[in-house]
Protein backbone atom coordinates (compact mmCIF):
# COMPACT_ATOMS: atom_id res chain seq x y z
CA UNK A 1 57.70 16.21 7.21
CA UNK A 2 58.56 13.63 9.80
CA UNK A 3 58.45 15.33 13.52
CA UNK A 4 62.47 15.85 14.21
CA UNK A 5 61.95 15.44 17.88
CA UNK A 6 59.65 12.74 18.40
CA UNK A 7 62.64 11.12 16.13
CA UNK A 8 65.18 11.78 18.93
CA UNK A 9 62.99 11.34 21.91
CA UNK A 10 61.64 7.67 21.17
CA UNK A 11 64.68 6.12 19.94
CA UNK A 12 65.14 5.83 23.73
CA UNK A 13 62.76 3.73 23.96
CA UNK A 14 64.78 1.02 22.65
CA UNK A 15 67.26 1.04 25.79
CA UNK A 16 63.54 -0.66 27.95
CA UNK A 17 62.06 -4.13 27.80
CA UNK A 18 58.78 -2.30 27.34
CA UNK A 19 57.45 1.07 26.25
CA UNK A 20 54.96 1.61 29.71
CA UNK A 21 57.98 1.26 31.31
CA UNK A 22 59.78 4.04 29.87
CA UNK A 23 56.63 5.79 29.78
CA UNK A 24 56.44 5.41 33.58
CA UNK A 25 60.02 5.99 34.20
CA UNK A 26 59.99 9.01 31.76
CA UNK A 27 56.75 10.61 33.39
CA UNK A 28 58.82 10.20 36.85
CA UNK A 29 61.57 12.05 35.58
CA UNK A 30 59.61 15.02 34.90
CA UNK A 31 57.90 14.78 37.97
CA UNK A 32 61.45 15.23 40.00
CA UNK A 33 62.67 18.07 37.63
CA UNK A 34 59.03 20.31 38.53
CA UNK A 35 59.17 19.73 41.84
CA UNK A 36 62.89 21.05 41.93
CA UNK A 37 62.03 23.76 39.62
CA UNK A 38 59.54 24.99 42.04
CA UNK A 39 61.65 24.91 45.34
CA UNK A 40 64.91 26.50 45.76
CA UNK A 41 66.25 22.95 44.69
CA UNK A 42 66.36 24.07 40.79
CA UNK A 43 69.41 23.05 39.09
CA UNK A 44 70.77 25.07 35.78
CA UNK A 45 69.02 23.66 32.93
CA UNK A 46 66.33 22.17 34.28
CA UNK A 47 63.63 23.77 32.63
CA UNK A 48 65.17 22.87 29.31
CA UNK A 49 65.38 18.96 30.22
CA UNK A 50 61.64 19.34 31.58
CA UNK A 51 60.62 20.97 27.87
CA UNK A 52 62.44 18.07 26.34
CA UNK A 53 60.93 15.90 28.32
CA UNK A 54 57.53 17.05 27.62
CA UNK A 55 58.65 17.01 23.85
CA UNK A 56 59.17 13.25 24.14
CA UNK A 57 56.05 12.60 25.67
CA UNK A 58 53.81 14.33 23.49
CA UNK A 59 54.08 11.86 20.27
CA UNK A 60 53.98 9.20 22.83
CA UNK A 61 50.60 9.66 24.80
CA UNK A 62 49.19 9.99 21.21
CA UNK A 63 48.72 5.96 22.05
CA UNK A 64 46.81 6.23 25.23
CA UNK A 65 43.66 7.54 26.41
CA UNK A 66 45.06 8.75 29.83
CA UNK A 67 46.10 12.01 30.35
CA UNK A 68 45.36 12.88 26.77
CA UNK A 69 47.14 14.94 24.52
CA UNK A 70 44.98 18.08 25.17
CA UNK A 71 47.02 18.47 28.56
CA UNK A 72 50.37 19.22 26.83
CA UNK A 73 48.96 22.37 25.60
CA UNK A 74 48.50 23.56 29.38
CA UNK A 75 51.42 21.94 30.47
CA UNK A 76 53.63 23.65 27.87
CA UNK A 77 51.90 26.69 28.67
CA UNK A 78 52.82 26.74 32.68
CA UNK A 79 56.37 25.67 31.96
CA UNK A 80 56.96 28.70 29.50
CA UNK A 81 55.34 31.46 32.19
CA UNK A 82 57.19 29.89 34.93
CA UNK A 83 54.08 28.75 36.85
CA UNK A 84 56.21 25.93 38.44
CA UNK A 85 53.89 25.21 41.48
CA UNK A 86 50.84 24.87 39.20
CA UNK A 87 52.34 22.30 36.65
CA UNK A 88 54.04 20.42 39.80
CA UNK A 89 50.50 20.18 40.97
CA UNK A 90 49.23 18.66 37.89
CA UNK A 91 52.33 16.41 37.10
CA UNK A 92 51.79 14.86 40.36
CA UNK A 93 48.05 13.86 39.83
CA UNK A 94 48.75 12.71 36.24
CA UNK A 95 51.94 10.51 37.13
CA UNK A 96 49.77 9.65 40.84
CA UNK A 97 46.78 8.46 38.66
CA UNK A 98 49.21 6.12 36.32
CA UNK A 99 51.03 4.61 38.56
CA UNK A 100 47.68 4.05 41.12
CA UNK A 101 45.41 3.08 38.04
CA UNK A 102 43.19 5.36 39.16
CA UNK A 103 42.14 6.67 35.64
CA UNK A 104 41.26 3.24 35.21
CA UNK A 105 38.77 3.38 38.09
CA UNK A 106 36.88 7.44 37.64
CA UNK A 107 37.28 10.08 35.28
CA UNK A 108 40.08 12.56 36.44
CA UNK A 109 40.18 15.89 35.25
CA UNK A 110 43.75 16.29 35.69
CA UNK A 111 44.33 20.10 34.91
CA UNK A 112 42.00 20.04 38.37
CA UNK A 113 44.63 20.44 40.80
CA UNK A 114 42.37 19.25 43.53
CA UNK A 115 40.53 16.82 41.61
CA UNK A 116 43.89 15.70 40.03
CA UNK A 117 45.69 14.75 43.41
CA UNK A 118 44.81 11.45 44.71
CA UNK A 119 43.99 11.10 48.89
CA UNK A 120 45.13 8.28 50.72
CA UNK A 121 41.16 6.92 50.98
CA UNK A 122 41.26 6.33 47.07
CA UNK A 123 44.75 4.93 47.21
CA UNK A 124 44.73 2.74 49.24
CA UNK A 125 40.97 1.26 48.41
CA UNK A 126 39.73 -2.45 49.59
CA UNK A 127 40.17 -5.64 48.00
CA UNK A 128 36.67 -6.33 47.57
CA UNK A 129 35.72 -2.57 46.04
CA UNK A 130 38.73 -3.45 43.30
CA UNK A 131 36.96 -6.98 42.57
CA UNK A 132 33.60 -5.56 42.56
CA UNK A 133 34.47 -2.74 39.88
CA UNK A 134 34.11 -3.27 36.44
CA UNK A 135 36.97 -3.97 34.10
CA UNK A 136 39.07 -1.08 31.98
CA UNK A 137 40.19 -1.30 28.16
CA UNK A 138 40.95 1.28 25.56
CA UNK A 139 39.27 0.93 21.85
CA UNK A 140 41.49 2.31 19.29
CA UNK A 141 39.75 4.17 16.22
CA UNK A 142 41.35 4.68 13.44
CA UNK A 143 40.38 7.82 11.41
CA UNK A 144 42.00 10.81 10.18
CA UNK A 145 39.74 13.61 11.76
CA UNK A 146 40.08 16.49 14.09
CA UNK A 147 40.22 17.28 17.69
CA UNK A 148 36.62 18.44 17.20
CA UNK A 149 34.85 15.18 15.60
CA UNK A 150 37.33 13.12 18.27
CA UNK A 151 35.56 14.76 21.12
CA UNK A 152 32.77 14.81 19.64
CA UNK A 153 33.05 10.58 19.10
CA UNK A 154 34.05 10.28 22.61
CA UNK A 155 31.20 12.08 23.89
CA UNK A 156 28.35 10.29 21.56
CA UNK A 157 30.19 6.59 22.68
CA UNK A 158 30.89 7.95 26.21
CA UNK A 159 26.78 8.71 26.25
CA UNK A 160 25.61 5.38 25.43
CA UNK A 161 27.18 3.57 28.91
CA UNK A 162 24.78 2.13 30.98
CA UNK A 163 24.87 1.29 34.76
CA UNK A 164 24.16 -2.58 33.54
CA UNK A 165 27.84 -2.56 31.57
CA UNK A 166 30.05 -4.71 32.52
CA UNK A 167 33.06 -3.52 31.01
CA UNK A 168 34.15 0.42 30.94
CA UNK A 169 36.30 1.81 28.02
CA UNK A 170 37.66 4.89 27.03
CA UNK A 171 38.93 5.55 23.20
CA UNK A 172 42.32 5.99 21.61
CA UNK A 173 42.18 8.16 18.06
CA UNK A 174 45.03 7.45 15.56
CA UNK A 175 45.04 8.91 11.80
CA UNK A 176 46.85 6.44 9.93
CA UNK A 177 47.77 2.59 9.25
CA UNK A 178 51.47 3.56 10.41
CA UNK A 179 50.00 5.03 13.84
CA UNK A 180 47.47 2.05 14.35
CA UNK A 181 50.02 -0.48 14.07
CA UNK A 182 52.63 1.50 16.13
CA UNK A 183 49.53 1.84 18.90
CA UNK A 184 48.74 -1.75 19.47
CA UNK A 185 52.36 -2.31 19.55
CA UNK A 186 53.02 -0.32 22.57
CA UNK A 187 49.64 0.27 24.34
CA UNK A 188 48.33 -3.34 26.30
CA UNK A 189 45.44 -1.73 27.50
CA UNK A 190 44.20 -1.73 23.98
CA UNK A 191 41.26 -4.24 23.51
CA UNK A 192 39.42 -3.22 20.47
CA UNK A 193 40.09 -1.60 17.33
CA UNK A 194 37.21 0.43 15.19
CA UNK A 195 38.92 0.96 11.57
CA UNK A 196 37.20 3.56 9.41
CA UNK A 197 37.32 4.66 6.09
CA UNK A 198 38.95 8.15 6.18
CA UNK A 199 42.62 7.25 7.45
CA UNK A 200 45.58 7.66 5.43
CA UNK A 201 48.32 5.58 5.02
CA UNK A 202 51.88 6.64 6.42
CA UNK A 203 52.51 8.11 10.43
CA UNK A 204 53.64 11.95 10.45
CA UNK A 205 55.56 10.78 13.74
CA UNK A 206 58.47 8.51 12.19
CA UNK A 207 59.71 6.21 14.95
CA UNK A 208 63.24 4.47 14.07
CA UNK A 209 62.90 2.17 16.61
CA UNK A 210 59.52 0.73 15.57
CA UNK A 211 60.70 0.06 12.15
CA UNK A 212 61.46 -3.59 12.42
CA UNK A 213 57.99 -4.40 13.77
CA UNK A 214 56.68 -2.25 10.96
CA UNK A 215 59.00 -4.48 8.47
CA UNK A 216 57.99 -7.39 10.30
CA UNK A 217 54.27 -6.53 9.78
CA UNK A 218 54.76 -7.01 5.95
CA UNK A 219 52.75 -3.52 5.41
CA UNK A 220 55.57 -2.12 3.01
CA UNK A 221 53.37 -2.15 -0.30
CA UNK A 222 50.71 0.30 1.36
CA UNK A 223 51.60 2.80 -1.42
CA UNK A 224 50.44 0.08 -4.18
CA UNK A 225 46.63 -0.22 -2.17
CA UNK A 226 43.83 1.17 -3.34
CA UNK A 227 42.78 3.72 -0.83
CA UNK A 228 39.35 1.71 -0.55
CA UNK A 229 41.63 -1.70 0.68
CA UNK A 230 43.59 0.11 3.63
CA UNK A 231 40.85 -0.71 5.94
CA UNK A 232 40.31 -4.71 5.28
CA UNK A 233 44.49 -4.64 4.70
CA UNK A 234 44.89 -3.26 8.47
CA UNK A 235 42.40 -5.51 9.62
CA UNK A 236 44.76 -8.84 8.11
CA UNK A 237 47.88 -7.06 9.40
CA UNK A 238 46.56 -6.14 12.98
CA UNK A 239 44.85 -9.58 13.24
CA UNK A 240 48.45 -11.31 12.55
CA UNK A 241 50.27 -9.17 15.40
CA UNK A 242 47.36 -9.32 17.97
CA UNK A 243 45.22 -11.98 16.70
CA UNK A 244 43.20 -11.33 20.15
CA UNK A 245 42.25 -8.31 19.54
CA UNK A 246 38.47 -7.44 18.19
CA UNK A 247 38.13 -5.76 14.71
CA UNK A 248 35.39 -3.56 13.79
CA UNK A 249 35.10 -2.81 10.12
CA UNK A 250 33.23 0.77 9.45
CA UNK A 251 33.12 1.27 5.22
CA UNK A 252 30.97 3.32 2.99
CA UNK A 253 31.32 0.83 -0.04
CA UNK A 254 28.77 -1.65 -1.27
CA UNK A 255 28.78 -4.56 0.50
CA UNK A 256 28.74 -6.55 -3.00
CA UNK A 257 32.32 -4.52 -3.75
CA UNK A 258 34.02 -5.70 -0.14
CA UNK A 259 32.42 -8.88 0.19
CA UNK A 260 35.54 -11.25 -1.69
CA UNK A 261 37.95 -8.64 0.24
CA UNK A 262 37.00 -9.13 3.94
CA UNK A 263 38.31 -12.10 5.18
CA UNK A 264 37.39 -13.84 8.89
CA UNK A 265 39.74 -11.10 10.57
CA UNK A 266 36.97 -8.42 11.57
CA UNK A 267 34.32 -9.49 14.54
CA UNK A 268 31.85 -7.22 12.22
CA UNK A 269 31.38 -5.14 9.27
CA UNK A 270 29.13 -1.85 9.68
CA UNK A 271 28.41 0.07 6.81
CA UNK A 272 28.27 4.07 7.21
CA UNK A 273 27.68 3.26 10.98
CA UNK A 274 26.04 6.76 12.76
CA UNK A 275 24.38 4.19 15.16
CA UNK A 276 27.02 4.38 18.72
CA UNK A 277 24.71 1.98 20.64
CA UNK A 278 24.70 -0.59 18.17
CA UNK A 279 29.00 0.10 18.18
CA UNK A 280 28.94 0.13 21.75
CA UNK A 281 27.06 -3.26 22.34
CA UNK A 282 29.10 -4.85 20.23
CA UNK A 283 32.30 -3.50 21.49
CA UNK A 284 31.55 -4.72 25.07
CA UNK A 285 30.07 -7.91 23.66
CA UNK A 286 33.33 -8.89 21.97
CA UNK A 287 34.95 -8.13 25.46
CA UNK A 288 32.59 -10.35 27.18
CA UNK A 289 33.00 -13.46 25.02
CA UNK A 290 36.87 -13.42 25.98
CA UNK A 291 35.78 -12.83 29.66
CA UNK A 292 34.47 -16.25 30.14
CA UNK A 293 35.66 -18.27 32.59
CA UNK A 294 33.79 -21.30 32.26
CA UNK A 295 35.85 -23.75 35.20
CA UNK A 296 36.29 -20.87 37.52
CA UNK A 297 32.15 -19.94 37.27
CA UNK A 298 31.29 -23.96 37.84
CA UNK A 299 33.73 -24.23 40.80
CA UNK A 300 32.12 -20.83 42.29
CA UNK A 301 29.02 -22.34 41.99
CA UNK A 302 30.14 -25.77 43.09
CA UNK A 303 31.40 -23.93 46.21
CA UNK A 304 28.23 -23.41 47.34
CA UNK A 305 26.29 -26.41 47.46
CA UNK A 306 25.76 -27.92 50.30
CA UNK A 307 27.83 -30.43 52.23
CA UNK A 308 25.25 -33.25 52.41
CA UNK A 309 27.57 -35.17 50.63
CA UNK A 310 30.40 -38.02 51.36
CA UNK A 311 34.15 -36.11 50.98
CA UNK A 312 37.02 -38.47 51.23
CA UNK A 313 38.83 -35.73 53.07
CA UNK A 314 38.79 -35.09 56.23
CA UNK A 315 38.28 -31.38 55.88
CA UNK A 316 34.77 -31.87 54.93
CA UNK A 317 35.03 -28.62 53.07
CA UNK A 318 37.35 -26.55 55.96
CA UNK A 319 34.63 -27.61 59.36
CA UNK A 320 37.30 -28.80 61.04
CA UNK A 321 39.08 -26.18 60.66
CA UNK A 322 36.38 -23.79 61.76
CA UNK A 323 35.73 -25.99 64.50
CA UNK A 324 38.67 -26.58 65.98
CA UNK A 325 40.02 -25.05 68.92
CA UNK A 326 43.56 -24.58 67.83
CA UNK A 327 44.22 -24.11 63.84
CA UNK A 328 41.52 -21.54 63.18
CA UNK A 329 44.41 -18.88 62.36
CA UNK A 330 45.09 -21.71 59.73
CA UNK A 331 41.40 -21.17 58.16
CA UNK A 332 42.02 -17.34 58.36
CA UNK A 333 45.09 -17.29 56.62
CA UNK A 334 43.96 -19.43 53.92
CA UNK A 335 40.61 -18.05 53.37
CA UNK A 336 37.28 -20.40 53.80
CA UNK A 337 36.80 -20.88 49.61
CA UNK A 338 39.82 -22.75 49.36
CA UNK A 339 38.08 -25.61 51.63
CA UNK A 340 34.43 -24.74 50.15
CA UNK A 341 36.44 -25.48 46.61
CA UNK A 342 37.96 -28.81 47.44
CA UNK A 343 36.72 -31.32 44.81
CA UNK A 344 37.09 -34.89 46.80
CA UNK A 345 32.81 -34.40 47.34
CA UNK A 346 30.77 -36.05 44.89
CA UNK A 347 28.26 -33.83 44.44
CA UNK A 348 29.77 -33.54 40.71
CA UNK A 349 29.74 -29.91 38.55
CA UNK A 350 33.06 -29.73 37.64
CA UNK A 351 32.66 -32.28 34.49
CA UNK A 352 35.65 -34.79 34.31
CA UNK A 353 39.07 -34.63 33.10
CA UNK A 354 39.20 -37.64 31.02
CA UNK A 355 35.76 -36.90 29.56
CA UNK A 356 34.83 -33.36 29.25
CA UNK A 357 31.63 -32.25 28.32
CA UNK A 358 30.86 -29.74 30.34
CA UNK A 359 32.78 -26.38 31.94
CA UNK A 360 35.90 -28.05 31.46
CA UNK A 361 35.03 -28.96 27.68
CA UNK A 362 34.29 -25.15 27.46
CA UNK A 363 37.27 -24.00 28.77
CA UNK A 364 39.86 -26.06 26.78
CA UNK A 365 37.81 -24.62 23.47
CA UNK A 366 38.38 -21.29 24.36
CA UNK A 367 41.86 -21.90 25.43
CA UNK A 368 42.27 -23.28 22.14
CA UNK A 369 41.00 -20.08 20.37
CA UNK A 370 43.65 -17.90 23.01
CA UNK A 371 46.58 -19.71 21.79
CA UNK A 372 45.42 -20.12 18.02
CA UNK A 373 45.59 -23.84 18.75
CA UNK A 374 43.47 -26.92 16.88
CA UNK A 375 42.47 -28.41 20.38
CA UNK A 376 43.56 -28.09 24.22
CA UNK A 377 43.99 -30.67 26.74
CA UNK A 378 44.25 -29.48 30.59
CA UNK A 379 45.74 -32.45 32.53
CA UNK A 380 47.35 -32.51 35.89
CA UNK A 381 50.70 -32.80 36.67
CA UNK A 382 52.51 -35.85 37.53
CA UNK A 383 49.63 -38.46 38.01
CA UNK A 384 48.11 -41.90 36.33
CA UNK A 385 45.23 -39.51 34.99
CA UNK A 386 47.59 -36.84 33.08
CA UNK A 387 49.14 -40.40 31.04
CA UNK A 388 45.37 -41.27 30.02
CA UNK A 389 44.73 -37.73 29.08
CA UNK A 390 47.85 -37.50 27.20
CA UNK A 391 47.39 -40.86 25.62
CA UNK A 392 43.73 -39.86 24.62
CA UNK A 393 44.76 -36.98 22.87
């Protein structure tokens, strides 16, 4: 049977332009009503609004890897014995941890009252440790199995991270082709998607206000698939909604019986994978090949070479600024790479607008592939050169 109160709890949603911000808004809430509940501030009724908050939430963070669902139990639990101080505690390091991105940054144990509240050292961290720390995603796996094999999962993928990764990832478990689609729908953070073969068709949380996506998706004639097609039929569906997203096939067929069924949708096909490195790797390999940044890497590098070189400015790549005795402030507020970037030298390494071959070529192919597009063209804006471009192409 559908769940009754995730019904009436997410058709909200609708009333926001996005569902993190109602999550964010909604986790707020609940923060305000704990705190009052555990001061002499406690309204009548507000223990029943923070239960039905909680009750909205649940089916929610089912799409999300931070806090987890395994925190509602505990949560639930303090709000029934009237332990108000203890859940403020740890609604205050779960909604300080969201709307910080801390989670994104270090594991937090949030039912950890001290390790759940953030200080004002971690808050308010440098520019330079942010840039320096490796990206977050989420990978979503789709697979109906219980709390038990998920942890266990987590822990086997969580075990094969190495200090050389670039990329960090926790992952999202969903048990049906109703829930996966729902889940990339709502959760951005979501990067990857590992589709197994043990997932059933139709959500046990019915969301109203998802139903036109759902429609829109085209996935009504699930109950006419073979059980054996849901996988490569998610794949085509989730590839049309987020074609950006990597697809990871996992099947315990034949390959000769999938072969004319898998189209050019999934990044890979892995048959009865057991193998977690050989998942991982290719998880953060997918990641990497849309983390190129071809232009940007060549004008880093181009900002180092040395200045031996004629400029036509008179900058000559910021000196005078440095040098001067009265517009240094001008070089500090701007920040030196600006003026190490300036492209009138002609030291070269940042290929040519009219005739890419090089970085530039690169980066209007992959731009191409982010937009679903035939071919790109970069041109600037208002200038003799962005008529030739345009006329080229």
């Amino acid at each position: 049977m559908p769940d009754t109160a995730a019904i009436e709890g997410r058709q909200s949603i609708s009333h926001y332009y996005n569902a993190s911000q109602f999550r964010a808004d909604t986790w707020n809430r609940l923060k305000s009503i704990v705190y009052r509940l555990s001061t002499a501030r406690a309204r009548p009724g507000d223990k029943d609004a923070a239960q039905k908050i909680l009750d909205e939430l649940e089916p929610l963070e089912t799409y999300w890897a931070f806090p987890g669902l395994h925190v509602f139990g505990h949560l639930h639990a303090l709000l029934k014995a009237d332990e108000f101080e203890h859940l403020t505690q740890i609604v205050n390091g779960i909604v300080g941890a969201l709307m910080s991105g801390q989670y994104r940054r270090r594991h937090i144990n949030v039912l950890s009252p001290i390790e759940g509240t953030l200080t004002d050292d971690e808050d308010e961290e440098a520019v330079d440790e942010r840039a320096r720390r490796r990206p977050y995603f989420e990978v979503l796996i789709v697979d109906d199995i219980n709390p038990a094999s998920q942890r266990q999962q987590r822990d086997s993928l969580v075990a094969m991270r190495r200090d050389e990764d670039a990329f960090t990832y926790e992952p999202v478990f969903v048990p049906s082709f109703e829930d996966a689609l729902i889940a990339i729908l709502l959760n951005h953070n979501l990067q990857s998607v590992v589709i197994r073969y043990g997932f059933r068709p139709r959500s046990n949380r019915v969301m109203p206000v998802l139903e036109r996506y759902l429609k829109q998706s085209k996935c009504d004639d699930l109950d006419d698939l073979e059980p054996q097609l849901y996988g490569i039929h998610l794949a085509d569906v989730i590839a049309r909604i987020r074609p950006e997203l990597d697809l990871f096939l996992v099947t315990d067929q034949n390959v000769e019986d999938i072969a004319g069924h898998v189209g050019d949708a999934c990044r890979r096909v892995f048959y009865n994978l057991e193998d977690y490195m050989e998942l991982h790797l290719n998880i953060l390999r997918g990641i990497e090949s849309r983390y190129q940044t071809p232009f940007f890497t060549a004008l880093r590098s181009y900002a180092k070479q040395p200045t031996g070189v004629f400029h036509a400015l008179p900058i000559s790549r910021g000196k005078s600024i440095v040098k001067s005795h009265w517009i240094q402030d001008m070089g500090e507020f701007y920040g030196m790479n600006i003026f190490l970037a300036e492209t009138s030298t002609t030291s070269g390494g940042l290929d040519s607008l009219l005739e890419p071959h090089g970085p530039l070529k690169l980066a209007q192919e992959l731009t191409a592939r982010a937009f679903g597009a035939r071919h790109t063209f970069f041109a600037t804006n208002g200038t003799s050169t962005c008529n030739k471009i345009v006329v080229q192409a």
